[in-house]
PDB file of N, CA and C in Angstrom:
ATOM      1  N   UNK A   1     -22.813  20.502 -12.806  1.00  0.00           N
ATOM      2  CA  UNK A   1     -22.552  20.582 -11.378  1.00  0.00           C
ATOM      3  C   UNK A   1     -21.313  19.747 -11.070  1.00  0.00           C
ATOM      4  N   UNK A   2     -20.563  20.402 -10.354  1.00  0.00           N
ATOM      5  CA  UNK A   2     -19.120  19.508 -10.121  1.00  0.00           C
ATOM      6  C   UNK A   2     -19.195  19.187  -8.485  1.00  0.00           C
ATOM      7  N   UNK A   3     -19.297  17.622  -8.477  1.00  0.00           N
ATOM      8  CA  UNK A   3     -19.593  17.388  -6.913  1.00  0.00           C
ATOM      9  C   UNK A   3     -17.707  16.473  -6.609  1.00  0.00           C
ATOM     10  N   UNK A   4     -18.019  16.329  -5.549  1.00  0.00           N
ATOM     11  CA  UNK A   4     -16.685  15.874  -4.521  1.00  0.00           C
ATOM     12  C   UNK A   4     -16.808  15.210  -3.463  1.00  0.00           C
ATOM     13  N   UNK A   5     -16.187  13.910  -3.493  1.00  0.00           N
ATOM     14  CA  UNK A   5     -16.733  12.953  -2.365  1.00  0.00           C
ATOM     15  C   UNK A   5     -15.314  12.581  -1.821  1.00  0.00           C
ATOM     16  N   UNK A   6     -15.654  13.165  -0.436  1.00  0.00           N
ATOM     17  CA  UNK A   6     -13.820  13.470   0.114  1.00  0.00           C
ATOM     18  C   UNK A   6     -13.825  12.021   1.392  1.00  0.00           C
ATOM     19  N   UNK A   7     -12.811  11.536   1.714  1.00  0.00           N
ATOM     20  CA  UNK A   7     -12.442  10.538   2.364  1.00  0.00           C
ATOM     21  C   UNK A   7     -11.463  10.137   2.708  1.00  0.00           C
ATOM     22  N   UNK A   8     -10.930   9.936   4.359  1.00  0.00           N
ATOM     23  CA  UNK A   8      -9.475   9.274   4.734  1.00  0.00           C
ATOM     24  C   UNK A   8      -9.614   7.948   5.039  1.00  0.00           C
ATOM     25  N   UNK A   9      -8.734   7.111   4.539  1.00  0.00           N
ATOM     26  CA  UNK A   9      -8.960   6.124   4.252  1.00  0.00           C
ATOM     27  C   UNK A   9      -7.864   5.125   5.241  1.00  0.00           C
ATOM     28  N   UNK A  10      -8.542   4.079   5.714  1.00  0.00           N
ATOM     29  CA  UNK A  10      -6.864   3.091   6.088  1.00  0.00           C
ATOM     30  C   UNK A  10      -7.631   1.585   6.316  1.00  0.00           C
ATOM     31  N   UNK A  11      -6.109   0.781   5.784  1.00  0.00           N
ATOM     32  CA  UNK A  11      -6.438  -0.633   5.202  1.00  0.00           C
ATOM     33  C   UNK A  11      -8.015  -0.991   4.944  1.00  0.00           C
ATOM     34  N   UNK A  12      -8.145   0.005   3.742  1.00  0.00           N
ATOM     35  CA  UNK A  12      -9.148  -0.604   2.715  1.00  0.00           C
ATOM     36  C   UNK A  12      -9.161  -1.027   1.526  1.00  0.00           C
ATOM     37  N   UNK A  13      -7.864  -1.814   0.973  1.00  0.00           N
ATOM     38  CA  UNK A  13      -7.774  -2.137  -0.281  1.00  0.00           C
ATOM     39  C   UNK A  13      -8.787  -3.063  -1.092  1.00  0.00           C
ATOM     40  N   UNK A  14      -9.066  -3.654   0.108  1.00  0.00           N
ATOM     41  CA  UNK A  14     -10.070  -4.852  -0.096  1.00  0.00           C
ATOM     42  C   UNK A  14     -11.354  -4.401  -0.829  1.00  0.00           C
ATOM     43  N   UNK A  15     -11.389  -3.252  -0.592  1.00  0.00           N
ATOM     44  CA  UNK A  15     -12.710  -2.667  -0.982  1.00  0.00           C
ATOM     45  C   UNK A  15     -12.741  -1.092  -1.550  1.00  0.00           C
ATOM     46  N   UNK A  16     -12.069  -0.571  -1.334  1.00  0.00           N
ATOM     47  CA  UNK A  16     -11.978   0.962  -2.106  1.00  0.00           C
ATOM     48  C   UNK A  16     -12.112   0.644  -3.258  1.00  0.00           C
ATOM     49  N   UNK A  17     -11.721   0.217  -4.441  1.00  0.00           N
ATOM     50  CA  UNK A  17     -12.092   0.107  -5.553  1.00  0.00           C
ATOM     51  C   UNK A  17     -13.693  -0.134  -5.979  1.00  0.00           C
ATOM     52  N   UNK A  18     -14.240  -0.785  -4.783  1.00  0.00           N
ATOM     53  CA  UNK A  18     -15.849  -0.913  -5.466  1.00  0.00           C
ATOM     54  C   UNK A  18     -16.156   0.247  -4.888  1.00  0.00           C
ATOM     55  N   UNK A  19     -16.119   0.956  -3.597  1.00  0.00           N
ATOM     56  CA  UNK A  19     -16.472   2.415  -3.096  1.00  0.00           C
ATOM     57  C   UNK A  19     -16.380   3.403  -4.796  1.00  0.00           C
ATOM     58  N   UNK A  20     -14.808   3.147  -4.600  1.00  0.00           N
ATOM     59  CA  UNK A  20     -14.655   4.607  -6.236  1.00  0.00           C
ATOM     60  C   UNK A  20     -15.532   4.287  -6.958  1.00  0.00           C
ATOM     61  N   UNK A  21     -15.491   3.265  -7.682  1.00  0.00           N
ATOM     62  CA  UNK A  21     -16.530   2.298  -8.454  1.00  0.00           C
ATOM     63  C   UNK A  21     -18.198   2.927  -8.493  1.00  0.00           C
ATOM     64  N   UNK A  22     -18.496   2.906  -7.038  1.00  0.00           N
ATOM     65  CA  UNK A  22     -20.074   3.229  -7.150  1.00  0.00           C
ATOM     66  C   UNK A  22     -20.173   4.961  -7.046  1.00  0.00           C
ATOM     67  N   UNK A  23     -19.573   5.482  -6.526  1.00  0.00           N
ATOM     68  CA  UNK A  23     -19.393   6.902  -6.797  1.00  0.00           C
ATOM     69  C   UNK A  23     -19.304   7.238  -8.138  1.00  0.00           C
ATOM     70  N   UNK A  24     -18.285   6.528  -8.877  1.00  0.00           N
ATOM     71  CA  UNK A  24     -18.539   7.604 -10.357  1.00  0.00           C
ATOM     72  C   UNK A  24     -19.174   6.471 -11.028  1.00  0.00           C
ATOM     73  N   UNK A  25     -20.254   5.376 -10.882  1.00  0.00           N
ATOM     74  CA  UNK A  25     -21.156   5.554 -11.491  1.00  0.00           C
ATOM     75  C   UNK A  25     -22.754   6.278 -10.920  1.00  0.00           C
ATOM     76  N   UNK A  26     -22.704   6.916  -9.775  1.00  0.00           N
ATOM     77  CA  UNK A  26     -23.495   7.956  -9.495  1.00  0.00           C
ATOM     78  C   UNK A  26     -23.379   9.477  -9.999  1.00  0.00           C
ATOM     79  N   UNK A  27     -22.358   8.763 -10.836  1.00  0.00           N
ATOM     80  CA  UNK A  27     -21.763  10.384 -11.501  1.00  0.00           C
ATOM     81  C   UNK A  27     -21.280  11.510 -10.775  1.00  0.00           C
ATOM     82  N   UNK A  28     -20.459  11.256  -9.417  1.00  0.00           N
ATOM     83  CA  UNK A  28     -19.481  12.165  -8.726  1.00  0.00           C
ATOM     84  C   UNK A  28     -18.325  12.742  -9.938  1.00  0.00           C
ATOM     85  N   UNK A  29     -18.002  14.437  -9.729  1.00  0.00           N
ATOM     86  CA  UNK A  29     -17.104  14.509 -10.764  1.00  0.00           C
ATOM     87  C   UNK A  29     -15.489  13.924 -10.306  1.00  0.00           C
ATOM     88  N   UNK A  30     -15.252  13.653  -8.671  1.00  0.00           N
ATOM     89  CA  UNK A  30     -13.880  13.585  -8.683  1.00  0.00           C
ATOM     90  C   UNK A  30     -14.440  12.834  -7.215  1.00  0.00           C
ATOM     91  N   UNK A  31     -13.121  12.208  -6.780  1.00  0.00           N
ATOM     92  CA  UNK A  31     -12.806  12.083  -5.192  1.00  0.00           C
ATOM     93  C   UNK A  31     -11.342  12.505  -4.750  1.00  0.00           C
ATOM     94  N   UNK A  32     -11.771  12.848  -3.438  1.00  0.00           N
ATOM     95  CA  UNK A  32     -10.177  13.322  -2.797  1.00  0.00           C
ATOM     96  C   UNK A  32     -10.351  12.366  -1.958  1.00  0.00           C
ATOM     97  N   UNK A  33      -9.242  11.576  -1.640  1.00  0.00           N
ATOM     98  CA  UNK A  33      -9.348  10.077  -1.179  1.00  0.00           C
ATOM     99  C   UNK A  33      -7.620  10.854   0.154  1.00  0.00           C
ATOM    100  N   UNK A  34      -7.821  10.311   1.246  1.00  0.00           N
ATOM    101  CA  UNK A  34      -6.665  10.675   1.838  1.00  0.00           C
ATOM    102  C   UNK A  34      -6.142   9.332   2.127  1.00  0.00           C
ATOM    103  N   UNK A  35      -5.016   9.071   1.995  1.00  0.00           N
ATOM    104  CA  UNK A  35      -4.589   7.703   2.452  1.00  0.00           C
ATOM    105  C   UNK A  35      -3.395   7.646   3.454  1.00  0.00           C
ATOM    106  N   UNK A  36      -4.306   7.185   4.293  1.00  0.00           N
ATOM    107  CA  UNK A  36      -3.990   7.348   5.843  1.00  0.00           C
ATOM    108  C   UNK A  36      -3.524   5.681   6.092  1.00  0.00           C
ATOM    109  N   UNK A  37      -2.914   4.802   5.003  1.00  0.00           N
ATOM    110  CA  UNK A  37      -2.438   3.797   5.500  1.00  0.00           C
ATOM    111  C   UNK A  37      -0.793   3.627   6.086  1.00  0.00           C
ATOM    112  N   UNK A  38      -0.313   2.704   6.724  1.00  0.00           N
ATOM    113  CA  UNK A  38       0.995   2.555   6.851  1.00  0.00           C
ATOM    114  C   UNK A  38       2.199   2.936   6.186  1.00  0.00           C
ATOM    115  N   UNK A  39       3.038   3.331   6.978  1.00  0.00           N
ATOM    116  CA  UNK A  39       4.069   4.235   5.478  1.00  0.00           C
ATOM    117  C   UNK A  39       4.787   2.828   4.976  1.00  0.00           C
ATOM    118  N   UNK A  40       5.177   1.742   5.251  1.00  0.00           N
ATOM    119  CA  UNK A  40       5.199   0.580   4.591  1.00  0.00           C
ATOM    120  C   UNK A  40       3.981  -0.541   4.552  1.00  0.00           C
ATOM    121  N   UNK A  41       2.988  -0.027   4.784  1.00  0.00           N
ATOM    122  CA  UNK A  41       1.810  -0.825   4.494  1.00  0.00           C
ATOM    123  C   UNK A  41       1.188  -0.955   3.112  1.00  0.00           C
ATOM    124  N   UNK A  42       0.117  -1.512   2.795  1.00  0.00           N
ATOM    125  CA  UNK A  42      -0.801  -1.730   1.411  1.00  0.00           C
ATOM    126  C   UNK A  42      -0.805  -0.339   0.919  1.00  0.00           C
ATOM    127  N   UNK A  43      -0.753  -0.323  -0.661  1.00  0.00           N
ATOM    128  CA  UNK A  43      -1.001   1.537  -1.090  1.00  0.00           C
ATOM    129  C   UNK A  43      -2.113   1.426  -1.637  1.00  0.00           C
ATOM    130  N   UNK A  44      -2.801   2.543  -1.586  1.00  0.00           N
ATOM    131  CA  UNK A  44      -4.437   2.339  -2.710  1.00  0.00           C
ATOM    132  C   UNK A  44      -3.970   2.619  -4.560  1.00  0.00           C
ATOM    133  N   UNK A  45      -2.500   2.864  -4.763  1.00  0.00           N
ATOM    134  CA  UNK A  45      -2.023   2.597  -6.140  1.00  0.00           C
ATOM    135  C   UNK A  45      -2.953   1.320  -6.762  1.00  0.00           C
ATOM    136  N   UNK A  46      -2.041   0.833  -5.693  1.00  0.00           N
ATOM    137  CA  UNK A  46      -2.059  -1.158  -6.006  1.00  0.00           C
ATOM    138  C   UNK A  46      -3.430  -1.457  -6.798  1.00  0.00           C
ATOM    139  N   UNK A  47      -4.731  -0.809  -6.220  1.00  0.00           N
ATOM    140  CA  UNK A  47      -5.860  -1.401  -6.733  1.00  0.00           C
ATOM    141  C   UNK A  47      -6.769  -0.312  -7.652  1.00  0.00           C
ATOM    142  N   UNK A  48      -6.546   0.498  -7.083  1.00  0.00           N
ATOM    143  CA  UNK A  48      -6.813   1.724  -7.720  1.00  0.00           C
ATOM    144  C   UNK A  48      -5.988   2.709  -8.844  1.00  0.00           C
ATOM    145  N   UNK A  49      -4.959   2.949  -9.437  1.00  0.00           N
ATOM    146  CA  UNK A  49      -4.115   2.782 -10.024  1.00  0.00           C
ATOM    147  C   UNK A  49      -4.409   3.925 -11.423  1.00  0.00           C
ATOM    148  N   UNK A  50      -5.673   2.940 -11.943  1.00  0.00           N
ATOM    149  CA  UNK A  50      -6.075   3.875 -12.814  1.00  0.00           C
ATOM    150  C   UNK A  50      -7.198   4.509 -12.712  1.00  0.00           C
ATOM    151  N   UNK A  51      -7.677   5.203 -11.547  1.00  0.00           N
ATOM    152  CA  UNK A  51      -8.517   6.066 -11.486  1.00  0.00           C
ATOM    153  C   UNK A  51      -7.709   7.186 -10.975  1.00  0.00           C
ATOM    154  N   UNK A  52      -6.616   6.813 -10.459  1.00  0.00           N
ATOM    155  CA  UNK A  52      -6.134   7.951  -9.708  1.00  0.00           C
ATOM    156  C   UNK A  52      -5.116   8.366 -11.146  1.00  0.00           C
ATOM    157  N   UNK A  53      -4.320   7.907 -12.183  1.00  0.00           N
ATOM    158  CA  UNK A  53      -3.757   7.983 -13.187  1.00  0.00           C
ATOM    159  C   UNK A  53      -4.853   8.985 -14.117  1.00  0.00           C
ATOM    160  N   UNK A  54      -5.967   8.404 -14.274  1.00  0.00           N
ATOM    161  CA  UNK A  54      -6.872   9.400 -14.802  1.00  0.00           C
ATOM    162  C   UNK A  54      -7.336  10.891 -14.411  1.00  0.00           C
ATOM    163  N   UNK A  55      -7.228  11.119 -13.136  1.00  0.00           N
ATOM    164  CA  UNK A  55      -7.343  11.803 -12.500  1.00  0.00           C
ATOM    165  C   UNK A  55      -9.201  11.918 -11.491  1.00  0.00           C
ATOM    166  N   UNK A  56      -9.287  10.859 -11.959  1.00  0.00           N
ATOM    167  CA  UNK A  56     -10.635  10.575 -11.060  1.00  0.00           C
ATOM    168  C   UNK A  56     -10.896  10.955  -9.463  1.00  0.00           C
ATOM    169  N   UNK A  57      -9.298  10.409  -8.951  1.00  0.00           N
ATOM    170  CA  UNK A  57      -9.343   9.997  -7.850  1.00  0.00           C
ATOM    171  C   UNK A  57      -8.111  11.064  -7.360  1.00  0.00           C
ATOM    172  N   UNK A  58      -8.235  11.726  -6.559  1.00  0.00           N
ATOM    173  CA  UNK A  58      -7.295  12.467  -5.893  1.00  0.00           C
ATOM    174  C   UNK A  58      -6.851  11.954  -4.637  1.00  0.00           C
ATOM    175  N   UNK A  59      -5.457  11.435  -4.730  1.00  0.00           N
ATOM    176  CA  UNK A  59      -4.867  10.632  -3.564  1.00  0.00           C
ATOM    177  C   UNK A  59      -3.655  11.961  -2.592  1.00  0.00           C
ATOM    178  N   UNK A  60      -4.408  12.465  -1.535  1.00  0.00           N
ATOM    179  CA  UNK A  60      -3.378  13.036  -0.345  1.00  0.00           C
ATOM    180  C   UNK A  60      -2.607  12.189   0.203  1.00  0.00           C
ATOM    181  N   UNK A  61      -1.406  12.171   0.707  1.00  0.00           N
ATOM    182  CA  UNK A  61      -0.629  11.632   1.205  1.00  0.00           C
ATOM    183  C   UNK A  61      -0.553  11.783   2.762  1.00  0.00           C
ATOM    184  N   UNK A  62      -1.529  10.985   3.889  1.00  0.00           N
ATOM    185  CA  UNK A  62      -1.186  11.421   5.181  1.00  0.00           C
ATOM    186  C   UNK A  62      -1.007   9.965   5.963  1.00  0.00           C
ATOM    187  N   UNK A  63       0.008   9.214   5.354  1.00  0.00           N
ATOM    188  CA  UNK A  63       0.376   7.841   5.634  1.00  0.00           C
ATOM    189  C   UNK A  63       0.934   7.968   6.918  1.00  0.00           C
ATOM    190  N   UNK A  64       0.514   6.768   8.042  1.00  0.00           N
ATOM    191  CA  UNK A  64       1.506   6.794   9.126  1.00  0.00           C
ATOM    192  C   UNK A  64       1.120   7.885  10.435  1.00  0.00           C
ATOM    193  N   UNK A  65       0.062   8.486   9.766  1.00  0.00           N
ATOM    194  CA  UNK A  65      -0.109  10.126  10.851  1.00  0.00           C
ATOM    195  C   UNK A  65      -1.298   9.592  11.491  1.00  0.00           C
ATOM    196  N   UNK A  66      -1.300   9.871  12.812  1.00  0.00           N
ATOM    197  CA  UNK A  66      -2.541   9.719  13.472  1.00  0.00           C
ATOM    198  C   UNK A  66      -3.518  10.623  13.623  1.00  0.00           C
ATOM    199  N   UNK A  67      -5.227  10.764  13.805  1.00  0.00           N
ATOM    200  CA  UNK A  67      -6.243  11.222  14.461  1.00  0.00           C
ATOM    201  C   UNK A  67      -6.143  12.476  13.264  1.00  0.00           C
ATOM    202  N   UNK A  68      -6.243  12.019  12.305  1.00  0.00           N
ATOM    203  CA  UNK A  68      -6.325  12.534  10.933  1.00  0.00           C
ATOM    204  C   UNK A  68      -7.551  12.886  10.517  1.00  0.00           C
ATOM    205  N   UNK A  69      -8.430  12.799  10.777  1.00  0.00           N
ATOM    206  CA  UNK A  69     -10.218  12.544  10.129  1.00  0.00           C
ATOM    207  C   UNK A  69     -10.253  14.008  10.209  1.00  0.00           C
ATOM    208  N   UNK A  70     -10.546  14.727  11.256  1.00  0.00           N
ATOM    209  CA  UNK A  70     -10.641  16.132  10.931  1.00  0.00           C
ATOM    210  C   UNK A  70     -10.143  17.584  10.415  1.00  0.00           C
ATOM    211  N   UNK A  71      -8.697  16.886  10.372  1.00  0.00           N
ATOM    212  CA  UNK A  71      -7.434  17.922   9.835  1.00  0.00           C
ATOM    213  C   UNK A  71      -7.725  17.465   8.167  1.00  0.00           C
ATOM    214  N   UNK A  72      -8.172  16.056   7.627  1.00  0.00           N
ATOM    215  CA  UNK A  72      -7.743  16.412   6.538  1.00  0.00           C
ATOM    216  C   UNK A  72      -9.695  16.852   6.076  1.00  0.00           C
ATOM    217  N   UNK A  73     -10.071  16.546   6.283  1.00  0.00           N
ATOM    218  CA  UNK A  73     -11.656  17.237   5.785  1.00  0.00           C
ATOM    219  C   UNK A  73     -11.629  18.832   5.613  1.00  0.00           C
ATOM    220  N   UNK A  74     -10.894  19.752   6.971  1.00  0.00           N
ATOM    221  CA  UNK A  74     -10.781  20.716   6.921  1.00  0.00           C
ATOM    222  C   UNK A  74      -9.806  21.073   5.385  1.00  0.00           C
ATOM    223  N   UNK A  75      -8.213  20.153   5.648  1.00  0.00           N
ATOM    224  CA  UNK A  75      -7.607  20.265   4.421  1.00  0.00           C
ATOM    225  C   UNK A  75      -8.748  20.312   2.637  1.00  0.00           C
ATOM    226  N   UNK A  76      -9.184  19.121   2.627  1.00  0.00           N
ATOM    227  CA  UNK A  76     -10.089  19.159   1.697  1.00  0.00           C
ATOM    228  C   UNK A  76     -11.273  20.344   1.341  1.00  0.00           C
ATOM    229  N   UNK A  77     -12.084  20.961   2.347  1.00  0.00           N
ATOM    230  CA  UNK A  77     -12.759  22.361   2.309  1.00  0.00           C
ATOM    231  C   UNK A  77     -12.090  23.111   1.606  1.00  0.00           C
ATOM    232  N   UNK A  78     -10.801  23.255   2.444  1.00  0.00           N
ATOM    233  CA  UNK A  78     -10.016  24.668   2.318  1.00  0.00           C
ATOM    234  C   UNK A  78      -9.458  24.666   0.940  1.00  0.00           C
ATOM    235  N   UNK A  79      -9.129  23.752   0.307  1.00  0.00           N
ATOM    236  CA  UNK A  79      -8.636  23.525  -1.004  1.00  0.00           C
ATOM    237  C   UNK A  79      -9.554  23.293  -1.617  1.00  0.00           C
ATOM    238  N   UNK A  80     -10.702  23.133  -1.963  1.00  0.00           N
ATOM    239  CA  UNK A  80     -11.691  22.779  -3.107  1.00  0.00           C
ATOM    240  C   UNK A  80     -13.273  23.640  -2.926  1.00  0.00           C
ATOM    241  N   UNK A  81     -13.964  24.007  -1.577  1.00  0.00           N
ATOM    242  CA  UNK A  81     -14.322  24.865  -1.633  1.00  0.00           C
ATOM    243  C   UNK A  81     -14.909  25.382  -2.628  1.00  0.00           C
ATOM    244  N   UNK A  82     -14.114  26.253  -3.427  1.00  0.00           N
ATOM    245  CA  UNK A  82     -14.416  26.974  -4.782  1.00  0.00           C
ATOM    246  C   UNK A  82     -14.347  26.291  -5.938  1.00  0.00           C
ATOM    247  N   UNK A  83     -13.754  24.968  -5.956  1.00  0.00           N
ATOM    248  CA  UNK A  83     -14.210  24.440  -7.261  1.00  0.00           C
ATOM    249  C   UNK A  83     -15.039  23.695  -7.491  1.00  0.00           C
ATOM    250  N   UNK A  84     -15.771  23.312  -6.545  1.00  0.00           N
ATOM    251  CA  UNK A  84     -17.099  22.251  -6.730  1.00  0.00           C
ATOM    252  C   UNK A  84     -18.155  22.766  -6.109  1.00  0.00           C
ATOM    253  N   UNK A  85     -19.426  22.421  -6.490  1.00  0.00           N
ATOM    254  CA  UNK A  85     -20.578  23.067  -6.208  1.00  0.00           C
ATOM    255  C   UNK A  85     -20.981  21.852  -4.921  1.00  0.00           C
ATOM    256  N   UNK A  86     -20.988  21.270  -4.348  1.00  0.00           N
ATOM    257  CA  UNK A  86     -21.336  19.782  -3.429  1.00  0.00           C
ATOM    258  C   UNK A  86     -19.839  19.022  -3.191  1.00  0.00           C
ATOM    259  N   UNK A  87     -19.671  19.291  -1.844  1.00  0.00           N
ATOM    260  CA  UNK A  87     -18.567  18.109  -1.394  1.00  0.00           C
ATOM    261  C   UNK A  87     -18.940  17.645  -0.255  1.00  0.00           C
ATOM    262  N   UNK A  88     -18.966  15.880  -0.553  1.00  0.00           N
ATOM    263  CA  UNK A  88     -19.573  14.806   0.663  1.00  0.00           C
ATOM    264  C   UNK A  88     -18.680  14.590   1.200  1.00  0.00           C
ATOM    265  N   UNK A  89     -18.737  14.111   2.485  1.00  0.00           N
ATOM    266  CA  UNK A  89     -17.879  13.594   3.271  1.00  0.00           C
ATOM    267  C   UNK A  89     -18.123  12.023   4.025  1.00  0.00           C
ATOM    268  N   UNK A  90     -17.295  11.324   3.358  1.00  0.00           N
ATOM    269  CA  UNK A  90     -17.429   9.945   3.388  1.00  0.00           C
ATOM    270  C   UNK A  90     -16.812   9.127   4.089  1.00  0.00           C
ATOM    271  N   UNK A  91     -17.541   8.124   4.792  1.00  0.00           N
ATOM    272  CA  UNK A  91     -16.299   6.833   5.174  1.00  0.00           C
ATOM    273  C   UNK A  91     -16.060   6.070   3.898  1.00  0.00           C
ATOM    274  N   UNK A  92     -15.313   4.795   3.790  1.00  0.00           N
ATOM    275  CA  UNK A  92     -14.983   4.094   3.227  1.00  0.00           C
ATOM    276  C   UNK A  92     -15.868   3.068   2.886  1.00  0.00           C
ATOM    277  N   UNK A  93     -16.729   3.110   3.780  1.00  0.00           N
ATOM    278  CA  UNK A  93     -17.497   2.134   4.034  1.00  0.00           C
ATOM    279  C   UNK A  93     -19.203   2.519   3.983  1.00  0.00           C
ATOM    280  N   UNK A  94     -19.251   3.872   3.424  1.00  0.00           N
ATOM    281  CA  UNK A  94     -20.688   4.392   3.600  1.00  0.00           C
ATOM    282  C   UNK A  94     -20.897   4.582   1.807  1.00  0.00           C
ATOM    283  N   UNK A  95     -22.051   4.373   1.317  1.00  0.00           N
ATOM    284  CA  UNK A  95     -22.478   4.511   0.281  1.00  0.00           C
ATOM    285  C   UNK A  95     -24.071   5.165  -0.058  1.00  0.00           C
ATOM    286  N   UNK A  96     -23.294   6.416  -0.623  1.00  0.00           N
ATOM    287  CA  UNK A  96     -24.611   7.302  -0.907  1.00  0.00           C
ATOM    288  C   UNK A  96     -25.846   6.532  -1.927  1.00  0.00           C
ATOM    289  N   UNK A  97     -26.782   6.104  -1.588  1.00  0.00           N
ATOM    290  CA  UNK A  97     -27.830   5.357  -2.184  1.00  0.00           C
ATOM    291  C   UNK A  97     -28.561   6.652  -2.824  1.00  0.00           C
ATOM    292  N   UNK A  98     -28.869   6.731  -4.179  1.00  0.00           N
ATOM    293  CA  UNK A  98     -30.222   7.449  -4.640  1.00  0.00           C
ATOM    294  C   UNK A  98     -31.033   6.666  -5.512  1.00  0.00           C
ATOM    295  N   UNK A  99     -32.603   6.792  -5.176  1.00  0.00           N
ATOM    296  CA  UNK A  99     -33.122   5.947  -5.845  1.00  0.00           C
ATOM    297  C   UNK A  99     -33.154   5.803  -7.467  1.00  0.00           C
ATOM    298  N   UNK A 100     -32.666   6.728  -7.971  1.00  0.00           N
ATOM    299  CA  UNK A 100     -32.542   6.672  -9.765  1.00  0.00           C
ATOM    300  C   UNK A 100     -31.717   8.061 -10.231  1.00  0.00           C
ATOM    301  N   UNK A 101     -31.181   8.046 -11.474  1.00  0.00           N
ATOM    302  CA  UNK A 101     -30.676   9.036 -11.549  1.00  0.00           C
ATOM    303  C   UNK A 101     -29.008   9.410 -11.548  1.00  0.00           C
ATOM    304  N   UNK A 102     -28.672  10.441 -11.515  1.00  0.00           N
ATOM    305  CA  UNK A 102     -27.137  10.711 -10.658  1.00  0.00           C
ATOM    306  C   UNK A 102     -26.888  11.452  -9.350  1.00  0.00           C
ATOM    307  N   UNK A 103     -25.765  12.041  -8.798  1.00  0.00           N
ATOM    308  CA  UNK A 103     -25.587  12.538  -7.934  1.00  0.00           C
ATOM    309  C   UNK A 103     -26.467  13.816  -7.984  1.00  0.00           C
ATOM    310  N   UNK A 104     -26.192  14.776  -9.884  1.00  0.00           N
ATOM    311  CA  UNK A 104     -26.635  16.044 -10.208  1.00  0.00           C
ATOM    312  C   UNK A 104     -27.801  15.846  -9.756  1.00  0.00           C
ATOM    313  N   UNK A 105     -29.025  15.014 -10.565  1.00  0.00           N
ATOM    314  CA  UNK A 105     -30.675  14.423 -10.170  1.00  0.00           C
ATOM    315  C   UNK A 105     -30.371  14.686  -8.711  1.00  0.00           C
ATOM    316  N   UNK A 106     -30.333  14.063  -7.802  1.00  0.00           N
ATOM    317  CA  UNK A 106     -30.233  13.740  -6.601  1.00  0.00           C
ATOM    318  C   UNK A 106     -30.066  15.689  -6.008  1.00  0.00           C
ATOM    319  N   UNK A 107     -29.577  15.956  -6.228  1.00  0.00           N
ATOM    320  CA  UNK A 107     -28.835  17.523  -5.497  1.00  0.00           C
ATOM    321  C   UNK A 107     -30.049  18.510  -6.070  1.00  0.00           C
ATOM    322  N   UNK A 108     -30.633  18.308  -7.429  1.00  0.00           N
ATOM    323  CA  UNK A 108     -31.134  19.237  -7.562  1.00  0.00           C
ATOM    324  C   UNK A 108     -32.500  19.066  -7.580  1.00  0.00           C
ATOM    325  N   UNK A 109     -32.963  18.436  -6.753  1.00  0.00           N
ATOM    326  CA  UNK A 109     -34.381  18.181  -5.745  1.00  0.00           C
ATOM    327  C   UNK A 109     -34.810  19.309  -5.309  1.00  0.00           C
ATOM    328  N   UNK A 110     -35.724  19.485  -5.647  1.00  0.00           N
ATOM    329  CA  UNK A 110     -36.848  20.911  -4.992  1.00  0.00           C
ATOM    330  C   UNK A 110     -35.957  20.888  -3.033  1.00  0.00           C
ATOM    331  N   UNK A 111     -36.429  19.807  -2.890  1.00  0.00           N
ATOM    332  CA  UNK A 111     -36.340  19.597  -1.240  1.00  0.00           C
ATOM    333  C   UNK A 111     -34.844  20.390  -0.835  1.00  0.00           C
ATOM    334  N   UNK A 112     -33.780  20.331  -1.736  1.00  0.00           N
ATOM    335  CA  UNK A 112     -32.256  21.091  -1.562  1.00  0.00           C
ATOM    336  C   UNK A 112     -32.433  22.342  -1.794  1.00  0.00           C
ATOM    337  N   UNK A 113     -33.467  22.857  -2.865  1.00  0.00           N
ATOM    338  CA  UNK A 113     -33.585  24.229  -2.956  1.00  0.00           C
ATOM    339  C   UNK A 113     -33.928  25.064  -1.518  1.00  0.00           C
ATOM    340  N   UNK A 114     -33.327  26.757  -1.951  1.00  0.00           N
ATOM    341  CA  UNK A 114     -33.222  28.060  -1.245  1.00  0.00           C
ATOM    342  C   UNK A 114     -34.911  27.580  -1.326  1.00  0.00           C
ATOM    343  N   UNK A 115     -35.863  27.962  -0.435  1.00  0.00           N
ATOM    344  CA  UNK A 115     -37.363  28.558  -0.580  1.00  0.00           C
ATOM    345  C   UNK A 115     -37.580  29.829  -0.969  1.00  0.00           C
ATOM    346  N   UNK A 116     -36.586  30.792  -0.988  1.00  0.00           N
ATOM    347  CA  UNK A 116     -36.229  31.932  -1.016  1.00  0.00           C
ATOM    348  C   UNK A 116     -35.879  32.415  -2.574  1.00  0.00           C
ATOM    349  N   UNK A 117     -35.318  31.608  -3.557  1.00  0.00           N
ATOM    350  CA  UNK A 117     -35.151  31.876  -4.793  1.00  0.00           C
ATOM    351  C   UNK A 117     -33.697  31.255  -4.919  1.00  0.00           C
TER     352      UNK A 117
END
């Protein structure tokens, strides 16, 4: 199952790295991270660096732009959509808790199933 935990982000350096951090050890396959900080402000490079080098972390570029939250979620749908089976939509600051397991465990709970087949 290929899941996606999408997010616009601004001055969170302080802490995005433990966010990415607990996502892929819940076993998310990727994040699309939008970084909505200052066009000369903090970059999420700086701390993040090598997740996004790996390709863990998918960094959009919507620095400097205002009232962004819903243009880029839509952006994110419209582009990924078809390649992942589950895409969350996250603050920076929210952390998907499951009690054991991974994200896959977690999704494929009777309770998520069609009743229907």
């Amino acid at each position: 199952m290929n899941t996606l935990i999408c997010c616009i982000a601004k001055n969170e350096n302080k802490y995005i790295r433990e966010w990415v951090e607990w996502y892929k050890k819940i076993g998310v396959t990727n994040i699309c991270l939008f970084d909505n900080n200052d066009t000369n402000g903090e970059s999420f490079s700086d701390v993040i660096g090598d997740y996004i080098g790996s390709g863990f972390v998918i960094v959009k570029d919507v620095r400097g732009k205002e009232k962004m939250q819903i243009p880029c979620y839509q952006i994110c749908y419209n582009e990924y959509n078809k390649k992942y089976d589950w895409i969350g939509f996250f603050d920076a600051d929210e952390f998907l808790e499951i009690e054991e397991g991974t994200i896959e465990d977690f999704l494929n709970k009777d309770i998520f199933k069609n009743s229907e087949g």
